[in-house]
C-alpha atoms as a PDB file:
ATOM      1  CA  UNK A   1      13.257 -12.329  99.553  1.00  0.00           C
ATOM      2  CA  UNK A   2       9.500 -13.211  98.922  1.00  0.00           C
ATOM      3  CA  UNK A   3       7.889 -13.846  95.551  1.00  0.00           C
ATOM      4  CA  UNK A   4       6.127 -11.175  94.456  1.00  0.00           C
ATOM      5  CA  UNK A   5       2.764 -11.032  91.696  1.00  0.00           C
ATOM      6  CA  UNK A   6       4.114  -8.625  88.893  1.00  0.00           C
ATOM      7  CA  UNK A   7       2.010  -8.124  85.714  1.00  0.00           C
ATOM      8  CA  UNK A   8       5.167  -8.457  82.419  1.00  0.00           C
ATOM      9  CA  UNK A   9       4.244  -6.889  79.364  1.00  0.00           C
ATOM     10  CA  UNK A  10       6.256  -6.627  76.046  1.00  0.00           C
ATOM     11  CA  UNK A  11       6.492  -4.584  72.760  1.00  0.00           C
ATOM     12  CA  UNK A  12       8.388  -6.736  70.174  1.00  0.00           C
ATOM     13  CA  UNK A  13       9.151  -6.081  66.547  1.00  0.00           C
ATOM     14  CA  UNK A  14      10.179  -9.439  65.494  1.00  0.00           C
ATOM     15  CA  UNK A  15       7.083 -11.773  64.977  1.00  0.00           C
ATOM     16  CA  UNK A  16       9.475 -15.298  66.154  1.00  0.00           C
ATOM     17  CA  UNK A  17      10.741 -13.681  69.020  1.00  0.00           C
ATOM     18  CA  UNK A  18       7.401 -12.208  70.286  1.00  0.00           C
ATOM     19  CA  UNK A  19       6.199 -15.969  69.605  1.00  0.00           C
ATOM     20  CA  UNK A  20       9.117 -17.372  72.111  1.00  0.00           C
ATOM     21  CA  UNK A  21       9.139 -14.580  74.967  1.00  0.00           C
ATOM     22  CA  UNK A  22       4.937 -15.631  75.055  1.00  0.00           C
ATOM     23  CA  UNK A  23       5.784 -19.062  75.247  1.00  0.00           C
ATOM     24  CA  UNK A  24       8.183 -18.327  78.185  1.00  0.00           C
ATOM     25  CA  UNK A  25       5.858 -15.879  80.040  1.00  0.00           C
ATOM     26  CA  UNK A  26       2.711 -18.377  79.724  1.00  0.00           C
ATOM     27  CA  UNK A  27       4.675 -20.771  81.082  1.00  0.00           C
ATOM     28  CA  UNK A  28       5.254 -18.942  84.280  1.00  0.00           C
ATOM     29  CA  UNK A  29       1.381 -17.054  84.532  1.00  0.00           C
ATOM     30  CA  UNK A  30      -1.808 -16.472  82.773  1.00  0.00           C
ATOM     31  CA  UNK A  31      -1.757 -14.222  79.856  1.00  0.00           C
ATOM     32  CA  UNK A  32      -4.427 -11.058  80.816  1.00  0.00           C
ATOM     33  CA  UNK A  33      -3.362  -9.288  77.346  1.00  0.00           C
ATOM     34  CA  UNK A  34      -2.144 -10.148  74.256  1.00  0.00           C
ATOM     35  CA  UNK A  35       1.719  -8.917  75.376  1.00  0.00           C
ATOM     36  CA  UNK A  36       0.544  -8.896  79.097  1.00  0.00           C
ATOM     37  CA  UNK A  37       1.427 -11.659  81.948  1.00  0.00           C
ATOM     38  CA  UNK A  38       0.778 -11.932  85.329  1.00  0.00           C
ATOM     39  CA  UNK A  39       3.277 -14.293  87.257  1.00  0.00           C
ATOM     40  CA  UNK A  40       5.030 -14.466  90.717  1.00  0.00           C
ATOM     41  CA  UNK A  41       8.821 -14.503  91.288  1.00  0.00           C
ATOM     42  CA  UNK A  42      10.930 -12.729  93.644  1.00  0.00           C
ATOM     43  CA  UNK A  43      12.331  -9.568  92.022  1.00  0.00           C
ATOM     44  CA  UNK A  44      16.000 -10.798  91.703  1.00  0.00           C
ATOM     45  CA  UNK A  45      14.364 -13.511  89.103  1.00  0.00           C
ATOM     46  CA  UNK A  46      12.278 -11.124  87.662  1.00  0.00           C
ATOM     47  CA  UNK A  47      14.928  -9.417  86.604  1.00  0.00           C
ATOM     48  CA  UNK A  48      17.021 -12.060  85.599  1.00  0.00           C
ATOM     49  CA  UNK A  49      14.238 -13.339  83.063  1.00  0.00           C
ATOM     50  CA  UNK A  50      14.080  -9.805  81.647  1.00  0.00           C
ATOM     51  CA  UNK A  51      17.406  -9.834  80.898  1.00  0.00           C
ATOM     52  CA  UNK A  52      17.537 -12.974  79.662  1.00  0.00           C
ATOM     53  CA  UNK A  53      14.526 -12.135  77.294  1.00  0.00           C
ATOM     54  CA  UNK A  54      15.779  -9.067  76.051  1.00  0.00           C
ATOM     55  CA  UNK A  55      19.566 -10.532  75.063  1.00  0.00           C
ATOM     56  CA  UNK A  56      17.512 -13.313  72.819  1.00  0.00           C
ATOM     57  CA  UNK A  57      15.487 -10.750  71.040  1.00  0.00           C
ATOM     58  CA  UNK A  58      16.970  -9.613  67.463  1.00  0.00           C
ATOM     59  CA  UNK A  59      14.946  -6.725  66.500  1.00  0.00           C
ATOM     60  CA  UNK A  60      13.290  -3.995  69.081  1.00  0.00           C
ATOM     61  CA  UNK A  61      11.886  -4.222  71.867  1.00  0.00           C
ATOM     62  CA  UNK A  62      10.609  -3.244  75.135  1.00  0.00           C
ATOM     63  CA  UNK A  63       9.889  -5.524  78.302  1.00  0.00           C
ATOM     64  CA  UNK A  64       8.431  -4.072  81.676  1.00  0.00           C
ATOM     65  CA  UNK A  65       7.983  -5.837  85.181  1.00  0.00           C
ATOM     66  CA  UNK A  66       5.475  -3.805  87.217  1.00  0.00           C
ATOM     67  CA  UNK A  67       4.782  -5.270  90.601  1.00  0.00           C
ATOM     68  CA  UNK A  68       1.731  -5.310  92.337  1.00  0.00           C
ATOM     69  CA  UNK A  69       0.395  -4.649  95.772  1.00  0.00           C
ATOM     70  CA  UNK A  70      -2.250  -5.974  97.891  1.00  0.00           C
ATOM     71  CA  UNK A  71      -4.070  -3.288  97.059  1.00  0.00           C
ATOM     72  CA  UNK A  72      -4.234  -4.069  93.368  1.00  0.00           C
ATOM     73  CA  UNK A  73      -4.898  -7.627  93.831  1.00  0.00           C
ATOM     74  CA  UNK A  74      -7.719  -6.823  95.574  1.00  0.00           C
ATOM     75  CA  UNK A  75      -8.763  -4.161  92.990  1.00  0.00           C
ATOM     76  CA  UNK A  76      -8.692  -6.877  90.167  1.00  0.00           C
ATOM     77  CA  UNK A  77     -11.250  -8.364  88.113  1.00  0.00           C
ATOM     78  CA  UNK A  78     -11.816 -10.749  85.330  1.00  0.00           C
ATOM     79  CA  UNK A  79     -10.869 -13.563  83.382  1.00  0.00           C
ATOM     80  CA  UNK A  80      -7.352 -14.224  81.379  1.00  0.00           C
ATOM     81  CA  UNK A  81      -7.982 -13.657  77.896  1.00  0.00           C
ATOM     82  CA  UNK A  82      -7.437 -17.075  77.319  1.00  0.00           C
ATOM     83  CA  UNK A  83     -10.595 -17.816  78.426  1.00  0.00           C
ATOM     84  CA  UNK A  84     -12.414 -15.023  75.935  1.00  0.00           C
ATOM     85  CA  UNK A  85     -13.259 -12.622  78.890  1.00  0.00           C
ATOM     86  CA  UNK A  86     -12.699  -8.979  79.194  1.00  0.00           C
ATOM     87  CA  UNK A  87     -10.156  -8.348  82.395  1.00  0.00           C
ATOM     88  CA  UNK A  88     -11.429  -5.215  84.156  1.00  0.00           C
ATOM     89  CA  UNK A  89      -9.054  -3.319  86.958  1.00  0.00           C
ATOM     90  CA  UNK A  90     -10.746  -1.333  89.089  1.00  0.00           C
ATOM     91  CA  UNK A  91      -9.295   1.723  90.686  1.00  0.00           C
END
């Protein structure tokens, strides 16, 4: 199975755990968005980090994986927030 780019982005209540699931995301990719990622893993580990997440996180919460295509990565502009720039995406 080939690694895919997927763009991971989170809505979590508990200030800690939205601290640790960051630290594990930047790990893996750039952050684009305050709860927004972009990294590469094949979908079966994509899905097994999700799940992982989401059984370490005490209050509520929402995690999505969206994949992207070549389309999109061509479509893509702009800088990580990290570096203080606004990330544009074309359609």
């Amino acid at each position: 199975m080939e690694v895919a780019r997927w763009i991971v982005s989170y809505d979590i209540s508990d200030h800690r755990d939205r601290t640790a699931v960051a630290h594990r995301l930047h790990a893996l990719g750039p952050r684009l968005l305050y709860s927004t990622f972009e990294i590469a893993l094949r979908e079966p580990d994509l899905r097994l980090l999700i799940r992982r997440l989401a059984g370490e996180i005490r209050g509520a919460a929402s995690m999505h994986g969206i994949r992207t295509c070549s389309r999109c990565e061509l479509t893509a502009a702009g800088t990580p927030i990290e570096a203080g720039q606004l990330v544009v995406v074309a359609r």
